[in-house]
Protein backbone atom coordinates (compact mmCIF):
# COMPACT_ATOMS: atom_id res chain seq x y z
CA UNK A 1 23.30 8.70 21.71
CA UNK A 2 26.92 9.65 20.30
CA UNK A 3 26.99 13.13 18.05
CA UNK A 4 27.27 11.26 14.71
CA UNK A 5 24.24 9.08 15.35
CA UNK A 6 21.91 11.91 16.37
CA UNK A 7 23.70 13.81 13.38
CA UNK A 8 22.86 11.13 11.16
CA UNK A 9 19.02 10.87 12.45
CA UNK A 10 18.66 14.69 12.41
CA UNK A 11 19.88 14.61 8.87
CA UNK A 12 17.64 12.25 7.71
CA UNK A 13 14.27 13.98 9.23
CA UNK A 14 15.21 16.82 7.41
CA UNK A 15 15.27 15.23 4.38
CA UNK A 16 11.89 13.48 5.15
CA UNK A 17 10.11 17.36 5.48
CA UNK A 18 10.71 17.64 1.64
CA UNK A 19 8.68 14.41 0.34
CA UNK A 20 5.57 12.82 2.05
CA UNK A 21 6.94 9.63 0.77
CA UNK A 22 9.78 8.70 2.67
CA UNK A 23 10.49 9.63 6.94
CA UNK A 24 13.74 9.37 9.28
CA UNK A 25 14.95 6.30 11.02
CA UNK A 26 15.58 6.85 14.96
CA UNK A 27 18.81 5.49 16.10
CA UNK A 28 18.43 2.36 17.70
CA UNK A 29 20.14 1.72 21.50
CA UNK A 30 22.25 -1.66 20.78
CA UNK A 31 21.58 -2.43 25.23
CA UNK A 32 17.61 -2.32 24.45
CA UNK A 33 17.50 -4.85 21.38
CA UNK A 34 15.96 -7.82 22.11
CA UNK A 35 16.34 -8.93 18.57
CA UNK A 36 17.86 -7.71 15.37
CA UNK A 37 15.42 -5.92 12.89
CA UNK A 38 14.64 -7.73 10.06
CA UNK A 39 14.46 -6.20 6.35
CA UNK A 40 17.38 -3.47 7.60
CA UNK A 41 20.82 -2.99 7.34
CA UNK A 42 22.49 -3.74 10.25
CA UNK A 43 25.78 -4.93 9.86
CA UNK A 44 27.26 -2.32 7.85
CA UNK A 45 28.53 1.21 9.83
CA UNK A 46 27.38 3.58 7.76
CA UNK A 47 27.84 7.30 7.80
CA UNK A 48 25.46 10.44 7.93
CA UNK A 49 26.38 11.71 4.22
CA UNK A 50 26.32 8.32 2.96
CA UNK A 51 22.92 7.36 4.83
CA UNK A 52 21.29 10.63 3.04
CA UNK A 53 22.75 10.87 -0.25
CA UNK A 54 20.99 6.71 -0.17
CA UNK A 55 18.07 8.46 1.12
CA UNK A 56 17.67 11.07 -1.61
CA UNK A 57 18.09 8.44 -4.40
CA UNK A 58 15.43 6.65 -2.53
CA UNK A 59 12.71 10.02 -2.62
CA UNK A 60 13.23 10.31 -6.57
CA UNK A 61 13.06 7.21 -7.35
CA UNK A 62 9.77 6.79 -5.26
CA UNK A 63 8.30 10.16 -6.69
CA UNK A 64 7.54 8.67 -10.22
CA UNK A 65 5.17 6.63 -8.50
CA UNK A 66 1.59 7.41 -7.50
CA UNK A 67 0.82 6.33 -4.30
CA UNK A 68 -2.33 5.97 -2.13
CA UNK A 69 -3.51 5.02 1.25
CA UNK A 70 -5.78 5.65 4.15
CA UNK A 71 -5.20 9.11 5.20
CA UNK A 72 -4.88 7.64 9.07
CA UNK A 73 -1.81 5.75 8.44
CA UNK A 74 2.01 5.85 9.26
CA UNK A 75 3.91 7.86 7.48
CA UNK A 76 6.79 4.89 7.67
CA UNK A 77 4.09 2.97 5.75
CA UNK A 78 4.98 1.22 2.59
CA UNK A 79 1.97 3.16 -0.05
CA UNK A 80 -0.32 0.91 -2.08
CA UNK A 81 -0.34 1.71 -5.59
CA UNK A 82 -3.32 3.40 -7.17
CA UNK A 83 -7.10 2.39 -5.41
CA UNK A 84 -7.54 -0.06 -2.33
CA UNK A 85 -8.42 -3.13 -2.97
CA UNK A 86 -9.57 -3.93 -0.28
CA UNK A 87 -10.68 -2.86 3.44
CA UNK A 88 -9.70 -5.82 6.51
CA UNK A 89 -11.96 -4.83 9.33
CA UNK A 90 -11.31 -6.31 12.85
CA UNK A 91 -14.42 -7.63 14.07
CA UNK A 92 -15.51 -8.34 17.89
CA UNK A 93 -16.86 -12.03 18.33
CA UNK A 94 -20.70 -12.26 19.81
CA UNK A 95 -21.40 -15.43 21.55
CA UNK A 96 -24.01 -17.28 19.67
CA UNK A 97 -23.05 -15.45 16.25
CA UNK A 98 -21.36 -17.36 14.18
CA UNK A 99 -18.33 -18.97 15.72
CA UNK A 100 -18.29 -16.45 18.24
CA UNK A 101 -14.76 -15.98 17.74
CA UNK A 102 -13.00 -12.18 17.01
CA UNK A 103 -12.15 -12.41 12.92
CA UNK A 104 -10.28 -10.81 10.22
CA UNK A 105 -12.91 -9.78 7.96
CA UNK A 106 -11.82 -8.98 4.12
CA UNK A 107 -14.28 -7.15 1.97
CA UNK A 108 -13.48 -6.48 -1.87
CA UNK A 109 -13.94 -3.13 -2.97
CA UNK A 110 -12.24 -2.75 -6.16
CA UNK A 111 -14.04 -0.96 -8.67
CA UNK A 112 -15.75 -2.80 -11.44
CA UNK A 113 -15.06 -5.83 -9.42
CA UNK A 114 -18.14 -8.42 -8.59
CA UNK A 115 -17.69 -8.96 -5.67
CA UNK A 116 -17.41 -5.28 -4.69
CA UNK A 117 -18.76 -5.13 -1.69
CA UNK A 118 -19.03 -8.39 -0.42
CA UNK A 119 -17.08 -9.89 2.06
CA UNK A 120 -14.63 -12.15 0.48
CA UNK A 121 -12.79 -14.13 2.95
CA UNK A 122 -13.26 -14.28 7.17
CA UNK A 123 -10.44 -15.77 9.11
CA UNK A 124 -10.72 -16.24 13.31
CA UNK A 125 -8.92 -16.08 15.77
CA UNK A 126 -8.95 -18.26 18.77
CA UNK A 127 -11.89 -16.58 21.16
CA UNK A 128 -13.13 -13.30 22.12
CA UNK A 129 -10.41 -10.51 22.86
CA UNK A 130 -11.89 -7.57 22.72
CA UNK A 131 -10.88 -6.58 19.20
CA UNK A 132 -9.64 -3.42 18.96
CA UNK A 133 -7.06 -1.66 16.44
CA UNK A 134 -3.98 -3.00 14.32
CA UNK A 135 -1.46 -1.75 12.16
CA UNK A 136 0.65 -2.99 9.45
CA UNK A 137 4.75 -3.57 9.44
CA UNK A 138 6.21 -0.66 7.29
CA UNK A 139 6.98 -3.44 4.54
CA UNK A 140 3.00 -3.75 4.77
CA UNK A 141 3.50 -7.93 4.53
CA UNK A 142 2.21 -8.43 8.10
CA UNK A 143 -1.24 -6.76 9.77
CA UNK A 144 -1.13 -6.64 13.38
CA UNK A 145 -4.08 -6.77 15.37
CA UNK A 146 -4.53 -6.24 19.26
CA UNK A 147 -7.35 -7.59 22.00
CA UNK A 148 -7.39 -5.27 24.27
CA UNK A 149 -9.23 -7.47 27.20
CA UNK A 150 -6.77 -10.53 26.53
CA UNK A 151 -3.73 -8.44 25.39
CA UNK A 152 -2.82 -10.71 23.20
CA UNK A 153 -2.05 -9.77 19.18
CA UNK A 154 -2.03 -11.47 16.42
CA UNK A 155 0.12 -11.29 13.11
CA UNK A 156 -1.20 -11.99 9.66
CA UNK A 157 0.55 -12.52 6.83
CA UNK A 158 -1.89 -10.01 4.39
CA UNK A 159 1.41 -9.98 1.29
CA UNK A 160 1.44 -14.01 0.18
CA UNK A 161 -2.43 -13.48 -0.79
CA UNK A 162 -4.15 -10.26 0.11
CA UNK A 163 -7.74 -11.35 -0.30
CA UNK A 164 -7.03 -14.43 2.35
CA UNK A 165 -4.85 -12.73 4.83
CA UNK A 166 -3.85 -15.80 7.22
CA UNK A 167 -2.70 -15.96 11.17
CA UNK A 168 0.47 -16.50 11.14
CA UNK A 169 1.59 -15.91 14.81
CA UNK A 170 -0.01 -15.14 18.24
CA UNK A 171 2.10 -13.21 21.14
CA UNK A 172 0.34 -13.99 23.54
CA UNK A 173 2.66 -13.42 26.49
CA UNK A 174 2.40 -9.66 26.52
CA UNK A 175 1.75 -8.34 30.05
CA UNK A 176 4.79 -10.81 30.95
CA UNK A 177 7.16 -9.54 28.37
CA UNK A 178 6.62 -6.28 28.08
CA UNK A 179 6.89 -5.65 31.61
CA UNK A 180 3.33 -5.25 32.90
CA UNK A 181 1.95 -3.37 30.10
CA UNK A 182 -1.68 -4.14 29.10
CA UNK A 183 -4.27 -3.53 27.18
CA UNK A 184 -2.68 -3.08 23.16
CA UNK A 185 -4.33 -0.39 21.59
CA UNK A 186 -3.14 -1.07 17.99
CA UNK A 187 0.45 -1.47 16.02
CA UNK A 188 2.13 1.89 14.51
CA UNK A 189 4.64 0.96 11.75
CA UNK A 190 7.98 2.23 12.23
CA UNK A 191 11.37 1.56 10.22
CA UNK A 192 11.71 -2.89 10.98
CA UNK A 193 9.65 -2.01 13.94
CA UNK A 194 6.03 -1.63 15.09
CA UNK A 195 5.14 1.04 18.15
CA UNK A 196 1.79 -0.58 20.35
CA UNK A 197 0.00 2.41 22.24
CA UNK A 198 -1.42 0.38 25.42
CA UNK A 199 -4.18 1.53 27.74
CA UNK A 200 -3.41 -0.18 31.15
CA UNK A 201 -1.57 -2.18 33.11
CA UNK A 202 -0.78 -5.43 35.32
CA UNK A 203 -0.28 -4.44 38.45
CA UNK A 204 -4.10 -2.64 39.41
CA UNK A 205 -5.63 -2.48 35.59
CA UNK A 206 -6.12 1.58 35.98
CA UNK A 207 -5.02 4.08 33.27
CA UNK A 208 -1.11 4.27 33.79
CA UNK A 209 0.64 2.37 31.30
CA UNK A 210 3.30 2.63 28.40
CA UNK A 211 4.17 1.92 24.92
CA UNK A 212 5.97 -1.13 23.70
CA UNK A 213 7.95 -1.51 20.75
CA UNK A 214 8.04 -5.36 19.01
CA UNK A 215 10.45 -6.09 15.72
CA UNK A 216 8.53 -7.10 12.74
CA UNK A 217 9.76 -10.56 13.51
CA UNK A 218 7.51 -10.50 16.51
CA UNK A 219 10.17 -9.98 19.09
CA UNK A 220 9.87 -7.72 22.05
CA UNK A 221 12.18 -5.14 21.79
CA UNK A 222 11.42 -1.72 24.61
CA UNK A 223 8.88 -0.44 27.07
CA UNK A 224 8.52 3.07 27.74
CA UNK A 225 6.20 4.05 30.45
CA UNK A 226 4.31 7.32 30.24
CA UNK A 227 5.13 9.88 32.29
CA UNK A 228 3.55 10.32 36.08
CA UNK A 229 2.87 13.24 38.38
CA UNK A 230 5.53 11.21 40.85
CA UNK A 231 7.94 10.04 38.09
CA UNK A 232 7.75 13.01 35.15
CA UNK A 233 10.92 11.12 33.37
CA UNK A 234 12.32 14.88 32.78
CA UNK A 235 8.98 16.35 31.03
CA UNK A 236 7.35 19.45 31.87
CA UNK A 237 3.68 20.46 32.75
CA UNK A 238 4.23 17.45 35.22
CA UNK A 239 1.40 18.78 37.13
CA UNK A 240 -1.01 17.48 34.68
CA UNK A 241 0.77 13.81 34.40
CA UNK A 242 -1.71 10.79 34.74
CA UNK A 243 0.52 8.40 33.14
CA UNK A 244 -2.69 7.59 30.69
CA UNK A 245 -2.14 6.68 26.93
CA UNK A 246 -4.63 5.66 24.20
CA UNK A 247 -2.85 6.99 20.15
CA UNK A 248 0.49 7.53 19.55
CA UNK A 249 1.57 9.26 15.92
CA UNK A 250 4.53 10.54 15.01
CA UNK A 251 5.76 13.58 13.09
CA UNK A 252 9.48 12.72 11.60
CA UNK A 253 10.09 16.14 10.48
CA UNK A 254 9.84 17.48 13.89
CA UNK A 255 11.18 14.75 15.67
CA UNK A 256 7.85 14.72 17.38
CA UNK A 257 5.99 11.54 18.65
CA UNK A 258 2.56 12.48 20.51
CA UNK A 259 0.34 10.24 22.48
CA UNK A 260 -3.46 10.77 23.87
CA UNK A 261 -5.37 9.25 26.82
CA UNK A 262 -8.66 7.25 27.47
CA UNK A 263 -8.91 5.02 30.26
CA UNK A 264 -7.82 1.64 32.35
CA UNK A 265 -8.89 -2.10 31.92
CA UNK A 266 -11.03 -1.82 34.64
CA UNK A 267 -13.33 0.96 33.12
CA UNK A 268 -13.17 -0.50 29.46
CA UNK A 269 -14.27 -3.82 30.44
CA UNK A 270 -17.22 -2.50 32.78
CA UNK A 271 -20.92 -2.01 31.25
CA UNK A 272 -21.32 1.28 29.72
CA UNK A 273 -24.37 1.91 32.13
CA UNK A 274 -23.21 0.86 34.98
CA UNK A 275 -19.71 2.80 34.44
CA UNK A 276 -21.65 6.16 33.79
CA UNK A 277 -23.52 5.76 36.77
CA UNK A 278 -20.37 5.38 38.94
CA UNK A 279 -18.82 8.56 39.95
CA UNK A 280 -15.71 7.02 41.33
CA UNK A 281 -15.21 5.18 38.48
CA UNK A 282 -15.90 8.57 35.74
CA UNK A 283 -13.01 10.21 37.26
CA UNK A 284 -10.60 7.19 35.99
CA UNK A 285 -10.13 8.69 32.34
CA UNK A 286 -7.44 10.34 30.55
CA UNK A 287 -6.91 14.31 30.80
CA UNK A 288 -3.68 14.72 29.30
CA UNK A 289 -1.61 14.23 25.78
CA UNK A 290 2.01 13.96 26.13
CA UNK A 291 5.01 15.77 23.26
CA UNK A 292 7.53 12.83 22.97
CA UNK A 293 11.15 13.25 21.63
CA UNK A 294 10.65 10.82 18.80
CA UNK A 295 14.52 9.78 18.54
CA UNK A 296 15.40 9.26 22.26
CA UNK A 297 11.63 8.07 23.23
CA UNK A 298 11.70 11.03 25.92
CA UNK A 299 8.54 12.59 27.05
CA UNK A 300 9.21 16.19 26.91
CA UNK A 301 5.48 18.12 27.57
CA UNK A 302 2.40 17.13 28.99
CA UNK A 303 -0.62 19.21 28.00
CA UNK A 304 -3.75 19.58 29.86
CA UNK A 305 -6.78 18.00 27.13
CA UNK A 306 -9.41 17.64 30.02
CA UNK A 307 -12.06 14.68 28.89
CA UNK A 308 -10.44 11.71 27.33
CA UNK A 309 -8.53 12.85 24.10
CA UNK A 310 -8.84 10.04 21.38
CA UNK A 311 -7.67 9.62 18.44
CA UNK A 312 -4.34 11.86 16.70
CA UNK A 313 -4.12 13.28 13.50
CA UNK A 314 -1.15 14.70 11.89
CA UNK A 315 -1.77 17.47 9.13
CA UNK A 316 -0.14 15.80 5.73
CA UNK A 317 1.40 19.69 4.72
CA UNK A 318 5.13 19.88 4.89
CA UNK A 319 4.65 23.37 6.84
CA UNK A 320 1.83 22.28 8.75
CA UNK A 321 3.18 21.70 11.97
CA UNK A 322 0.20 20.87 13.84
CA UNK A 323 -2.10 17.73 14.69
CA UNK A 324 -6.29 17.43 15.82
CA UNK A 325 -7.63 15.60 18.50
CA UNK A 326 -11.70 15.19 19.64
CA UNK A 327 -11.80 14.62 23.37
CA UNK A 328 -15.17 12.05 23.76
CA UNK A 329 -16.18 13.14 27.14
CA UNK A 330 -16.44 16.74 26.43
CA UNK A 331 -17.22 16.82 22.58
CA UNK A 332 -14.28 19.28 21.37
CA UNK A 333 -11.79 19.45 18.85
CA UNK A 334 -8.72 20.28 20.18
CA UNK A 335 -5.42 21.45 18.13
CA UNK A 336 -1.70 20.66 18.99
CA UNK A 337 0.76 22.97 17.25
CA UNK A 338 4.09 24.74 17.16
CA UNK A 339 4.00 28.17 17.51
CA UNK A 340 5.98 31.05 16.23
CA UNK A 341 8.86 29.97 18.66
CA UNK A 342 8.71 26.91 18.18
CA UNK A 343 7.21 25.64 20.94
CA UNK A 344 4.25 22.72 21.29
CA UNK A 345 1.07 23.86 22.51
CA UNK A 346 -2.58 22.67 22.91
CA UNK A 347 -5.80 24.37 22.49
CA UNK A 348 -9.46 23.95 22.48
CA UNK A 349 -10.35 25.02 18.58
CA UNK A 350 -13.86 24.34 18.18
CA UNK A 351 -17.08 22.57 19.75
CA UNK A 352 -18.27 19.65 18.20
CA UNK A 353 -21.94 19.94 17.75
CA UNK A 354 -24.58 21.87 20.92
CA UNK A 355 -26.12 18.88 21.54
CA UNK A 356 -26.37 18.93 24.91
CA UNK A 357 -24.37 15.92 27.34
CA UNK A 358 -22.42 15.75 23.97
CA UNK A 359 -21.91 13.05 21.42
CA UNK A 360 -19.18 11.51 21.93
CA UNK A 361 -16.72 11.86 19.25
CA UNK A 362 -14.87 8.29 18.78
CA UNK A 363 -12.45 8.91 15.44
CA UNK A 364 -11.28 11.08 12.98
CA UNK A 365 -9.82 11.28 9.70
CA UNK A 366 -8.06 14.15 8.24
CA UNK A 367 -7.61 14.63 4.29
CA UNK A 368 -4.63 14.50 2.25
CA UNK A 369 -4.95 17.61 1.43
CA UNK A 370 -4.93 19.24 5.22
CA UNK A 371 -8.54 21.15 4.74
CA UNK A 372 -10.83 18.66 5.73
CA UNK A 373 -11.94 17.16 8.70
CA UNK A 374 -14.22 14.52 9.35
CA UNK A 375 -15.73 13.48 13.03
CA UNK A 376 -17.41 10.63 14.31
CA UNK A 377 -20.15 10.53 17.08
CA UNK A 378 -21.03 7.83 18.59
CA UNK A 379 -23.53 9.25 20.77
CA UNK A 380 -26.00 9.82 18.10
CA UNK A 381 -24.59 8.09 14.90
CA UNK A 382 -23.58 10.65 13.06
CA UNK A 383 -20.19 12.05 10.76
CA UNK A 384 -19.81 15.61 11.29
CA UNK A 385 -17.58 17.30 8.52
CA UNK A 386 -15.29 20.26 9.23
CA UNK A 387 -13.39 22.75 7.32
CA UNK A 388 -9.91 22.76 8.81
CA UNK A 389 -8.00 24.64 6.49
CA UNK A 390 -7.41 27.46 8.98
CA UNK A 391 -6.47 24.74 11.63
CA UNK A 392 -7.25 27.89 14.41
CA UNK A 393 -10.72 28.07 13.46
CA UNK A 394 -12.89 24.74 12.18
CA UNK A 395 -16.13 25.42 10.84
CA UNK A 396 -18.64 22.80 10.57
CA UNK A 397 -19.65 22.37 7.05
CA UNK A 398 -21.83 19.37 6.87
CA UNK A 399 -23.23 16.25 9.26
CA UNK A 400 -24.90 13.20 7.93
CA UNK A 401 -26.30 10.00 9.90
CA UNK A 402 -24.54 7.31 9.79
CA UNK A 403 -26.65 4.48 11.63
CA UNK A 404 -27.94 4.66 15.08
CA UNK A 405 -24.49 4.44 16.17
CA UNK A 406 -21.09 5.20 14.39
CA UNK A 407 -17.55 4.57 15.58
CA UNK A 408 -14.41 4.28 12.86
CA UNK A 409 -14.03 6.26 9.63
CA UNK A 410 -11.53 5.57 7.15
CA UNK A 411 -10.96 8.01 4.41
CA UNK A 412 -8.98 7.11 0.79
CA UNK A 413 -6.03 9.26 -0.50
CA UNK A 414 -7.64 11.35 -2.81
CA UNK A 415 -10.54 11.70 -0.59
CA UNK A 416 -13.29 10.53 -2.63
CA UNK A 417 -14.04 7.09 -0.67
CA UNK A 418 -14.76 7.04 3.14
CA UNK A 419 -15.86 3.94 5.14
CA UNK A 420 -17.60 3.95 7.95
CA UNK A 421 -17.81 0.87 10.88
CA UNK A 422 -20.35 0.92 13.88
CA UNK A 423 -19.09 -1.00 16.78
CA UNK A 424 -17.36 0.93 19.98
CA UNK A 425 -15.88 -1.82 22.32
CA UNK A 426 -18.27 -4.73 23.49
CA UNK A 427 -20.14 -3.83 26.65
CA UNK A 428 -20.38 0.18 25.39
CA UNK A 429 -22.70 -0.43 22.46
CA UNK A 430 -25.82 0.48 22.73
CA UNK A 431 -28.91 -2.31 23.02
CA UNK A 432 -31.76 -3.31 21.16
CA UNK A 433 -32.90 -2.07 17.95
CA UNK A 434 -29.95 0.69 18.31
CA UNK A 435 -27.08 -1.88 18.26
CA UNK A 436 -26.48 -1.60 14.35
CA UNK A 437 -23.56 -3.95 13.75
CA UNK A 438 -22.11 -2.54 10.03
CA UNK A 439 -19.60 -1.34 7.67
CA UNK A 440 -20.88 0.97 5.01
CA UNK A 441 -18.97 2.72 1.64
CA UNK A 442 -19.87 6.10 0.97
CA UNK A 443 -18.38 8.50 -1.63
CA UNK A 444 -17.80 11.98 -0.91
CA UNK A 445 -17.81 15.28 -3.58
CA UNK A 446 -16.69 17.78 -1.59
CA UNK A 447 -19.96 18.66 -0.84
CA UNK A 448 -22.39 15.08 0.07
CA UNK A 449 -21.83 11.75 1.80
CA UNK A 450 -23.27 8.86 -0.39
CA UNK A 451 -23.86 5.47 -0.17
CA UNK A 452 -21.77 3.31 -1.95
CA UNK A 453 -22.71 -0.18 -0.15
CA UNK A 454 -23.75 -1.44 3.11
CA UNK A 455 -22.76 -4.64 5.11
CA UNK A 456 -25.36 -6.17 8.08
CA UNK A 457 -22.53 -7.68 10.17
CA UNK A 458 -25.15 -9.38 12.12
CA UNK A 459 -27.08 -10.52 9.34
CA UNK A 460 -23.69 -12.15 7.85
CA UNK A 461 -23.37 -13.65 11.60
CA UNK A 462 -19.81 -11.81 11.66
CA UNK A 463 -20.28 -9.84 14.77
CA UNK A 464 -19.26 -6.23 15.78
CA UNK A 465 -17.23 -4.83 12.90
CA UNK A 466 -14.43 -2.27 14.66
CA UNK A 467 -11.07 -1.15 13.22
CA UNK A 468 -10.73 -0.60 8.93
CA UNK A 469 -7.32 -0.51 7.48
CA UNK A 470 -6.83 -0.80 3.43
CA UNK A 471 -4.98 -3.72 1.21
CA UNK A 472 -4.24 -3.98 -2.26
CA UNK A 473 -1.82 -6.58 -4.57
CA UNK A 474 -0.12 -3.42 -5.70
CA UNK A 475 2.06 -2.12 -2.79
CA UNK A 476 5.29 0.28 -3.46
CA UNK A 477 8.46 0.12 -1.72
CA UNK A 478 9.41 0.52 1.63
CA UNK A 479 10.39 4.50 2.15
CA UNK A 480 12.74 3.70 4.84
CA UNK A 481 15.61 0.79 4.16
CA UNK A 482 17.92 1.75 6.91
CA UNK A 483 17.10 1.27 9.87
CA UNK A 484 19.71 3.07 12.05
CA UNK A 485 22.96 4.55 11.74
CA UNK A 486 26.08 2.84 14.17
């Protein structure tokens, strides 16, 4: 990376640390493309001042606006306008159900509206995939969506008509391209770019794997392969290195990308009964996150987070320099933070429940607002709410059952509108009169969890309702428009 580049970069992410609304733009290597980004400048050579003084104009123009989204979501993300619309949930395919095919499911839930509520278009894809997580482009016109058994992921167009989002392109040539990743976890927007966490690979299907970059034309562009007790790429606490990932969310400000662990094809795929009762098999999952440099994609740290960290969250506050994490095997909330030097650490911060064997925490959602944290447990179907506003020290405020079982929660902007989906991956749900297939609206007052509306995905003959991310027809501008500097 020459000085004026990383100048350039550096400049920018310091810019980003005074408005929520708008992030840096890593330099991009010219020997790595694999295609130009689209939507970008990339012809002109621009410099640092002229890059940020574009920039600034960009944050006060964009500040006029109020802007919402899911809480979750990429801080490169263009914002929707005002309320959701509406929520797309990727939904597993059950043979016998329907078409049996995994599906784009849209559900209005605009208020007043009358449908609200109601599922208002489906659209399938070809088979079952495992489906998992997705992500949208940072112009927000495209939804990617990942199958983590077939690897393949598939691009909707979600801008032309938001209530019919339709396939527009499969890559289905993944494990090939990309260099023998597997397993897509989800798509991360980034400036003309999305970032795919993956959980496996080719070669034996076990935990060590990498994340792949693609250009929002669909176009692989850059593997990077997480780091390994016998190849550390340069990052310390190599001791701990498994190579494992699962998340990856990024921190502009900070220059600081960060990336969790779960576990390998081979243990994802296998029945959730017959992998518990496998010893051999148990000690295949994550135990590690890893501190990226965001710019230069280099793994710097690798912290010990014994029992299969999950899902990263970010704290919103331009001083709050920190991100959660609930490790599933072990049922803890764990904090990475910067501490008075500086420096990233981890640290177990609080238990979550006493339930003894656990309850397997699957997601998280932290509020807007950096003092509220809420949990999901798969293990017995309930959201468990913590007060995070001294990240050190959560404190359980409230719990309330979901359904038997419980896996994603997505939380609005101004954190009055959570939703809540059920299924975990498709041989790990649980049988019988226990495998509640839903997705269910609740409001929330600070104080209470209520019901808002309920969908019986089996009942609709949908299937297994997974991953929730939010639409709207009112979307704001892209916060980024340059893509790198040359």
């Amino acid at each position: 990376m020459s000085s004026g580049r990383k100048l350039g970069d550096e400049a920018a992410s310091q810019l980003a640390s005074r408005a929520t609304s708008a992030t840096a733009a890593r330099p991009i290597n010219p020997t790595k493309m694999k295609t130009p980004l689209i939507n970008h400048l990339h012809t002109a050579r621009l410099s640092p001042a002229i890059f940020c003084a574009a920039l600034v104009c960009t944050l006060v123009f964009s500040a006029s606006v109020l802007r919402a989204d899911e809480t979750c979501s990429s801080p490169y993300l263009a914002r929707i306008d005002g309320q959701e619309e509406f929520v797309y949930v990727w939904t597993l395919g059950v043979e016998g159900m329907g078409d049996g095919s995994d599906k784009l499911v849209t559900v209005d839930v605009k208020p007043g509206s009358p449908s609200y509520g109601k599922v208002v278009s489906s659209s399938s894809v070809d088979g079952r995939n495992e489906a998992h997580h997705g992500g949208f482009t940072d112009d927000r016109r495209q939804l990617w969506l990942a199958g983590l058994e077939s690897s393949r992921v598939f691009i909707f167009d979600v801008h032309t008509n938001p209530a019919k989002p339709k396939l527009t392109k499969t890559i289905d040539n993944f494990a090939d391209t990309t260099g023998g990743a597997v397993g897509p976890h989800g798509a991360y927007a980034l400036p003309g770019r999305v970032l795919i966490p993956c959980l496996s690979n080719a070669k034996d299907k076990g935990g060590k794997t990498a994340l792949v970059e693609y250009g929002n034309d669909g176009n692989y562009i850059t593997t990077h392969w997480l780091p390994t007790k016998e190849d550390a790429r340069g990052a310390s606490g190599a001791e701990f290195a498994d190579g494992y990932g699962y998340d990856a969310r990024v921190l502009p400000r900070k220059n600081a990308l960060l990336t969790s662990s779960f576990t390998g094809w081979n243990n994802y795929t296998t029945d959730f009964g017959k992998l518990t009762a496998d010893p051999e098999a148990m000690k295949h999952f994550g135990n590690t996150m890893v501190m990226w440099d965001f710019h230069a994609r280099q793994p710097k740290k690798v912290f010990e987070v014994p029992g299969a960290p999950l899902e990263i969250r970010w704290a919103w506050g331009d001083k709050h320099n920190y991100a959660f994490t609930a490790t599933a095997l072990t049922s803890k909330l764990w904090l990475v933070y910067a501490d008075d030097r500086g420096e990233w650490q981890a640290k177990e911060v609080a238990p979550i429940s006493d339930v003894k064997g656990g309850v397997l925490p699957v997601d998280i959602s932290i509020s807007a607002d950096d003092k509220t944290l809420f949990v999901d447990c798969f293990g017995d179907g309930k959201c468990r709410v913590f007060d995070v506003s001294d990240p050190q020290k959560p404190k359980q405020i409230y719990e309330k059952p979901i359904g038997k079982q419980v896996n994603m929660v997505s939380q609005s902007w101004d954190g009055k509108r959570l939703y809540f989906t059920s299924s975990l991956l498709a041989r790990w749900d649980k049988q019988g009169a226990d495998n509640e297939q839903f997705l269910r609206g609740y409001t929330w007052d600070g104080k209470e969890l209520k019901p808002a509306f309920d969908l019986d995905f089996t009942a609709l003959k949908l299937g297994r309702p997974h991953h929730m991310l939010f639409g709207s027809t009112k979307i704001g501008a892209n916060r980024t428009t340059v893509a790198s500097i040359r």
